[in-house]
Protein backbone atom coordinates (compact mmCIF):
# COMPACT_ATOMS: atom_id res chain seq x y z
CA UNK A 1 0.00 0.00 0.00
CA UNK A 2 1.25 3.25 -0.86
CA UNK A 3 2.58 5.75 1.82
CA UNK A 4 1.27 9.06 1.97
CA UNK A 5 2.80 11.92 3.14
CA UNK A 6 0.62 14.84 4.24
CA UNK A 7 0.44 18.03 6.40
CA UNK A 8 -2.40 20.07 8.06
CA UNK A 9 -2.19 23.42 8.76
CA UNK A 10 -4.50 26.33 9.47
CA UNK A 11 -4.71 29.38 7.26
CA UNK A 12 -2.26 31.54 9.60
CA UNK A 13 0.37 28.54 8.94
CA UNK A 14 -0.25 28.40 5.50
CA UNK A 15 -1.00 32.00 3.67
CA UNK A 16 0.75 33.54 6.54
CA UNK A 17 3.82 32.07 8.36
CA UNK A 18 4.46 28.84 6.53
CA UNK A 19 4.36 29.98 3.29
CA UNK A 20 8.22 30.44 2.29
CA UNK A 21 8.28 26.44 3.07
CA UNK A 22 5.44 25.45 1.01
CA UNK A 23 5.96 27.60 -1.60
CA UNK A 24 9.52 26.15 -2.14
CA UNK A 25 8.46 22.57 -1.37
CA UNK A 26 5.85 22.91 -4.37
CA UNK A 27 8.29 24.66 -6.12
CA UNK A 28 10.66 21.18 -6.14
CA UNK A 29 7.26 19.23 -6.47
CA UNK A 30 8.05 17.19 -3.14
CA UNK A 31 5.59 14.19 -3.04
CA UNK A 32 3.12 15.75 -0.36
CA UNK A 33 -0.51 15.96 0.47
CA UNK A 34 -0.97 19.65 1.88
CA UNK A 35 -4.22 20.42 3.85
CA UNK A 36 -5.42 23.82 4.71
CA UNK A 37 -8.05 24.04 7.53
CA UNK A 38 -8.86 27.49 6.11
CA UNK A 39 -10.83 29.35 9.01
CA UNK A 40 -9.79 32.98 7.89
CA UNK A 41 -7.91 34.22 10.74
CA UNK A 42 -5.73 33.29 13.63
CA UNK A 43 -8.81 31.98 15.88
CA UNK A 44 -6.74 30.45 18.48
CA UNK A 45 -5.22 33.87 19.86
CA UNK A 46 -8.16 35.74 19.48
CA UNK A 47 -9.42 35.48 16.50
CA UNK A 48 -7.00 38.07 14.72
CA UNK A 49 -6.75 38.65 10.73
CA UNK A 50 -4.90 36.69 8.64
CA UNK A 51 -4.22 37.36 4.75
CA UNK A 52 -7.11 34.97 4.32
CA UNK A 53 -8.85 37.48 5.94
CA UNK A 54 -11.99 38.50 3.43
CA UNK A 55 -11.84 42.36 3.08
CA UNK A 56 -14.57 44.34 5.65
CA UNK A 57 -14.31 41.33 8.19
CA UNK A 58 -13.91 42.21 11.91
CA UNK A 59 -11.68 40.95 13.55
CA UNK A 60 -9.82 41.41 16.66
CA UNK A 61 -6.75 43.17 15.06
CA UNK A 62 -9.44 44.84 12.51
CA UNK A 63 -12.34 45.87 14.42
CA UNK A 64 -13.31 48.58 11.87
CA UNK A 65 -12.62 45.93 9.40
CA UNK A 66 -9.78 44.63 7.18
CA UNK A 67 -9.38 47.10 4.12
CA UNK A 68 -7.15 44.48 2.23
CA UNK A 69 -8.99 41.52 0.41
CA UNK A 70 -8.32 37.78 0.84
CA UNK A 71 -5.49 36.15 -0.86
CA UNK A 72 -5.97 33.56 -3.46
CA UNK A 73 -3.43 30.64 -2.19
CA UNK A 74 -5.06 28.40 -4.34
CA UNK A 75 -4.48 30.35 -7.81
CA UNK A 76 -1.10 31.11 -6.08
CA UNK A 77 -0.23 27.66 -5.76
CA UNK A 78 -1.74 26.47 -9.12
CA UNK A 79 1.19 28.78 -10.49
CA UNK A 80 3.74 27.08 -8.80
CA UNK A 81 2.47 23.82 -12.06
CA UNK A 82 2.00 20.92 -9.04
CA UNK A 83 0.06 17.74 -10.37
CA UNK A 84 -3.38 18.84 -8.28
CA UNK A 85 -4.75 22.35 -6.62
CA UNK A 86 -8.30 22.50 -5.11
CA UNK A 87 -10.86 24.06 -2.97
CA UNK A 88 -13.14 21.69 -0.92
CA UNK A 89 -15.47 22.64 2.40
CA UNK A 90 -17.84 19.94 4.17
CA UNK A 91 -20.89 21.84 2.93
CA UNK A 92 -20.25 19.39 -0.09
CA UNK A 93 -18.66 16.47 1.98
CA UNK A 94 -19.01 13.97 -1.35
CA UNK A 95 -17.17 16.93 -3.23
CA UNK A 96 -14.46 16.89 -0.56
CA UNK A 97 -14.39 12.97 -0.14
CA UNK A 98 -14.14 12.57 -3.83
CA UNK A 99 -11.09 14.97 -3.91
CA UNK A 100 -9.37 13.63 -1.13
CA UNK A 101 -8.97 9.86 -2.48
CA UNK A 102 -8.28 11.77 -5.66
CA UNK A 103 -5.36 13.42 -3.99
CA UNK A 104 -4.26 10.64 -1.95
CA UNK A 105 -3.47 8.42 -5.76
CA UNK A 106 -1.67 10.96 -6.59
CA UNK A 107 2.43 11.73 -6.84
CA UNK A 108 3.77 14.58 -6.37
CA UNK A 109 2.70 18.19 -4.47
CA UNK A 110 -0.99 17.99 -3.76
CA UNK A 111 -2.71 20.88 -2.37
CA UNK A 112 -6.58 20.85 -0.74
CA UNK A 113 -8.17 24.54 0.86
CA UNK A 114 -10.97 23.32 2.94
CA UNK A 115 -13.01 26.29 4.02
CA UNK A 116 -13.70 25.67 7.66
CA UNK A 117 -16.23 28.29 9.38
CA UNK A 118 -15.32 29.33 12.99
CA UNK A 119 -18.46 29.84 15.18
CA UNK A 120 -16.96 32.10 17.16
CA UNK A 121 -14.52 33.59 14.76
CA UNK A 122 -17.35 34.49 12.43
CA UNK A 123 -20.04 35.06 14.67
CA UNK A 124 -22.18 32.45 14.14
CA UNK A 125 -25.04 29.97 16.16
CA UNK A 126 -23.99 26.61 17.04
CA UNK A 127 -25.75 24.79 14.40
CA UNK A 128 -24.44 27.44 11.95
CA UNK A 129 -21.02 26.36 10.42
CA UNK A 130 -22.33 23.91 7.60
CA UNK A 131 -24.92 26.41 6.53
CA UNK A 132 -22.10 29.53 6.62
CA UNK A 133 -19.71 26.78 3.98
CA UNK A 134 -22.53 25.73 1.63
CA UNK A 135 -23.48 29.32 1.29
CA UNK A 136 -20.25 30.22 0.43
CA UNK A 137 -20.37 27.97 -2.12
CA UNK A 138 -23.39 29.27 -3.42
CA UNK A 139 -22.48 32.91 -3.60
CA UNK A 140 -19.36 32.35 -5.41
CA UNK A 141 -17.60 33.82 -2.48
CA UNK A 142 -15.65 30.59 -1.96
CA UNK A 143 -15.59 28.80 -5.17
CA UNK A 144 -15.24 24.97 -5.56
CA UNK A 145 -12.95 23.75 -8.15
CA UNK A 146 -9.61 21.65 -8.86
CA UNK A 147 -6.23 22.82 -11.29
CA UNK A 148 -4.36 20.04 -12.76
CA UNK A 149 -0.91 20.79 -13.51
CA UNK A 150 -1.15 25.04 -13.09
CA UNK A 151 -3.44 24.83 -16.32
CA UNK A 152 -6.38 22.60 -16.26
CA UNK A 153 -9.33 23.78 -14.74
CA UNK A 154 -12.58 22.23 -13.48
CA UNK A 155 -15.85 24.29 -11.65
CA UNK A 156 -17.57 21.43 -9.64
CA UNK A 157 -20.19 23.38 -8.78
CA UNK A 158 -21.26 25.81 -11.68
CA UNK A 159 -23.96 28.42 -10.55
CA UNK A 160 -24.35 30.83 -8.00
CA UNK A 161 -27.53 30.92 -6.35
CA UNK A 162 -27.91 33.40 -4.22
CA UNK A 163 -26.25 37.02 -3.83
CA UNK A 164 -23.43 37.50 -1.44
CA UNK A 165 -25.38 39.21 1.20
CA UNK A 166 -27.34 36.21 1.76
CA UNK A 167 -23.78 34.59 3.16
CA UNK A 168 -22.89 38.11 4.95
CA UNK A 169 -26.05 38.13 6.76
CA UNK A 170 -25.38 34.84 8.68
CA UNK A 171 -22.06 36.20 10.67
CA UNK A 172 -21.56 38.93 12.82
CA UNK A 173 -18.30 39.83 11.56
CA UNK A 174 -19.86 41.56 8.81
CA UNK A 175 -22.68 43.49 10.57
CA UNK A 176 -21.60 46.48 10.61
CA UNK A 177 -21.11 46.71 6.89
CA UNK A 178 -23.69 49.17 5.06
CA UNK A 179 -25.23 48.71 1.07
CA UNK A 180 -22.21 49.93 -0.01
CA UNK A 181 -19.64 48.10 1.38
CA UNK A 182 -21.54 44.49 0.17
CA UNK A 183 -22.15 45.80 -3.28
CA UNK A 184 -18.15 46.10 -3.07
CA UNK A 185 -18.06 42.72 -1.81
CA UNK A 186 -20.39 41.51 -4.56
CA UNK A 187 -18.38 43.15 -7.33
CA UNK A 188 -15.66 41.54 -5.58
CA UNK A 189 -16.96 38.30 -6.01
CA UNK A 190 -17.89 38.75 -9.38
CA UNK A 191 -15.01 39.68 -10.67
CA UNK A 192 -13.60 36.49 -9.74
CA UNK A 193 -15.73 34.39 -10.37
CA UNK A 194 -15.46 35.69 -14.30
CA UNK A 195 -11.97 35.19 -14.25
CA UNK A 196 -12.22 31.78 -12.59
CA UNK A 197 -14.99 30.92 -15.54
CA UNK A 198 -12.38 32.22 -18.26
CA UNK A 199 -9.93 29.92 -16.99
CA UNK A 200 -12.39 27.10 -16.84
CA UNK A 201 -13.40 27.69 -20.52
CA UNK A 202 -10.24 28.14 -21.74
CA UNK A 203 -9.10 24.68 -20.00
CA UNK A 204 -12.03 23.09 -21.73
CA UNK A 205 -11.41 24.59 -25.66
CA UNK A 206 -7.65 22.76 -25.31
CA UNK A 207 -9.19 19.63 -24.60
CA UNK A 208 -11.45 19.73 -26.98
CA UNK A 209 -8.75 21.21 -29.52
CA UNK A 210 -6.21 17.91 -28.29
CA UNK A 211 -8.99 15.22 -29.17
């Protein structure tokens, strides 16, 4: 049976402090399975911002909120050309499943984001945290797809649903945000979500142009 070799790390570990290490371990494609438990700040001092921080969040190092936006690790990492790149959360547990074994076959650097909502961190009810990740996904804030190789991309879930503010509305680190501040957030979020969707279509004409 074949050995895997894999790390977990939070989002302050990975976008943050660890990031010189895994960006030159992906660099020499080590054979690694990389898991970021992506909660989108340092929650266990505090809850303070991260750079996977989403811009307007409060947090406790931002309480007016953060004025820079979230950084993409995963289209930073897709750059670095390792053999598999993708965005999971347990909203869509067969999603994630299905990517994990997928990751596990593999040689080579593999690298999973798995959004993972912090009730307290975000502000959010007990029962809360699965609803928070499967809006996410619906709003396009946190988008669920997989890079092969830096190049090929694949959307597994390809609509959006329902408008940003929907997802907003469910944590209180985003309260204090007025009209204008989501319809930044929505722009936000559409912008990439068309450049995502380029990518994707672009991915799919080669195919089709190599058969």
């Amino acid at each position: 049976e074949m050995c895997i070799r894999a790390s977990f790390a939070g989002d302050g570990g990975t976008y943050d402090i660890g990031f010189q290490c895994l960006s030159s371990a992906a660099e020499r494609n080590e054979d690694f399975l990389y898991v970021c438990l992506d909660n989108e700040g340092y929650m266990n001092t505090g809850a303070q911002k991260s750079s996977s921080t989403p811009r307007f969040a409060r947090t406790g190092s931002t309480p007016a909120g953060k004025v820079s936006r979230k950084k993409n690790l995963t289209e930073i990492m897709a750059a670095h050309n390792v053999p598999y790149v993708a965005t999971a959360t347990a909203g869509y547990l067969p999603d994630m499943v299905r990517k994990v074994e997928k990751a596990k076959a593999m040689r080579g650097t593999r690298i999973l984001t798995l959004l993972i909502p912090c009730l307290d961190g975000w502000g959010l009810p007990d029962d809360g945290g699965l609803r928070a990740a499967r809006y996410a996904v619906e709003s396009g804030v946190f988008p669920l797809y997989e890079v092969g190789d830096g190049t090929r991309y694949t959307l597994n879930v390809a609509s959006r649903t329902r408008p940003v503010a929907d997802y907003l509305a469910l944590q209180r680190r985003y309260r204090h945000l007025g009209a204008d501040e989501i319809d930044v957030l929505q722009a936000d979020v559409d912008e990439g979500w068309a450049r995502l969707m380029r990518r994707v279509a672009a991915s799919e004409d080669e195919i089709a142009a190599s058969c």
